[in-house]
Protein backbone atom coordinates (compact mmCIF):
# COMPACT_ATOMS: atom_id res chain seq x y z
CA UNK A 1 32.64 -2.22 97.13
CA UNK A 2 31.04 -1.02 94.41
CA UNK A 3 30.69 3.08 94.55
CA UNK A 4 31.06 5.62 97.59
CA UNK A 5 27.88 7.42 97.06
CA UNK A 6 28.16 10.30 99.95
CA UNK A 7 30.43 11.99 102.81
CA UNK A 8 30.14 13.22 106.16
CA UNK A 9 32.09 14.60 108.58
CA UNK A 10 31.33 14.27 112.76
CA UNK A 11 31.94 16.94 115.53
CA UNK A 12 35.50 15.22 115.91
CA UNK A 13 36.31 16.15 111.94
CA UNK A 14 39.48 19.11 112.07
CA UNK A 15 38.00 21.84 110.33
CA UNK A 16 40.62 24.14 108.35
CA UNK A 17 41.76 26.41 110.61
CA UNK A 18 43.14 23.64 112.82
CA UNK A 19 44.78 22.10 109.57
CA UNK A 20 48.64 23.05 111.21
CA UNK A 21 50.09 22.62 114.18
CA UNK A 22 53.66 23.66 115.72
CA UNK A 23 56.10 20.80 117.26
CA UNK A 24 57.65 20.91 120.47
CA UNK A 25 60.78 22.42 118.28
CA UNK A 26 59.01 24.97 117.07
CA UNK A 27 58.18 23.59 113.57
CA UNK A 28 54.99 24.49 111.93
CA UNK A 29 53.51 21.65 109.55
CA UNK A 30 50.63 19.95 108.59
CA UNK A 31 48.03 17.88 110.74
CA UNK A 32 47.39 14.15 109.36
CA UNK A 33 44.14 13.42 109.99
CA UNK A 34 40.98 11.92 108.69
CA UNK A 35 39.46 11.13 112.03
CA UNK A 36 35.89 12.22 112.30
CA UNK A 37 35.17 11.44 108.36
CA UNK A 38 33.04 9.03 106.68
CA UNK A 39 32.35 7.57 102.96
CA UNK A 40 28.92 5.90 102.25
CA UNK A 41 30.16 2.96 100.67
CA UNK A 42 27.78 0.78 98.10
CA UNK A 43 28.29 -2.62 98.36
CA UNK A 44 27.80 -5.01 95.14
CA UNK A 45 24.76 -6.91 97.12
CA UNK A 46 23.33 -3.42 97.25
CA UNK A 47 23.61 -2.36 100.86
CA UNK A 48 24.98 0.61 102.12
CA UNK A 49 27.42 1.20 104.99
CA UNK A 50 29.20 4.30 106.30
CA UNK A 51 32.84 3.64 106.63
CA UNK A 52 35.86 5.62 108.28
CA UNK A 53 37.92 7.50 105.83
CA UNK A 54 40.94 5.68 107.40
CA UNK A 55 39.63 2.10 106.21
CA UNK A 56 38.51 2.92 103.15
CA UNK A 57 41.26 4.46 102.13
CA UNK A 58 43.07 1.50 103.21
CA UNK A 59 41.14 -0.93 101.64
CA UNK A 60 39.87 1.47 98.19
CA UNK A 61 42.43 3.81 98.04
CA UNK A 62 41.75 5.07 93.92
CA UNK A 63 38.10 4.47 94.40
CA UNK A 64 38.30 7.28 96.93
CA UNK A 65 41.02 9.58 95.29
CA UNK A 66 38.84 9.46 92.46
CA UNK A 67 35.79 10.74 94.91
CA UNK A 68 37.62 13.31 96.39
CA UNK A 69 38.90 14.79 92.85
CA UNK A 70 35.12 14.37 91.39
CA UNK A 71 33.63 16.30 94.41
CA UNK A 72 36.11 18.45 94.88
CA UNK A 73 37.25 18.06 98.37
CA UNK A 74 40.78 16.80 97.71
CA UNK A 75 42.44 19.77 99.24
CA UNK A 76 40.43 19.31 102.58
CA UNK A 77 42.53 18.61 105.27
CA UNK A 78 41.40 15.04 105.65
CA UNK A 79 42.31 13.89 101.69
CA UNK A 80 45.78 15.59 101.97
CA UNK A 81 46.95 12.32 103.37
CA UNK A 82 47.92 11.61 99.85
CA UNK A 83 50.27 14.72 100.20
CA UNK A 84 52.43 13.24 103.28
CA UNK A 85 52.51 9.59 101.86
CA UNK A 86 53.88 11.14 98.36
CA UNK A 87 56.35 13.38 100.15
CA UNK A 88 57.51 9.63 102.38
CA UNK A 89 57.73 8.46 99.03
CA UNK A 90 60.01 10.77 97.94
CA UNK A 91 62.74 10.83 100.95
């Protein structure tokens, strides 16, 4: 891949206000989800695909941490995956 050159998010994208959610114990915490979002990915031939979040991330993972920070949409509920792996990380 050579650059993600645009986003967009479908009608099954959590908006903000469903960004938490409370466990059957009562716990309130964080939803983990980048279902419903896509990256426009720019292949090295030249063609252009839209690709779940979930594989690119997989598969590009600074290539899109560096597109979220540059566009400003790292805090959005579907880049604060990097959030919950950091805090595994750290346990």
């Amino acid at each position: 891949m050579e650059v993600i050159i645009d986003l967009k998010t479908t009608s099954d994208a959590l908006d903000e206000s469903h960004s938490m959610q409370i466990s059957l114990s009562g716990n309130i915490h964080p939803r983990w989800t980048s279902k419903g979002w896509y990256l426009c990915a720019q292949w090295k031939n030249g063609l252009t695909t839209w690709e779940s979040l979930r594989d690119m991330k997989e598969a590009f993972l600074i290539k899109v941490a560096e597109y979220a920070f540059a566009h400003n949409i790292k805090d959005k509920i579907a880049f604060k995956w990097w959030e919950h792996d950091t805090m595994r990380r750290k346990a």
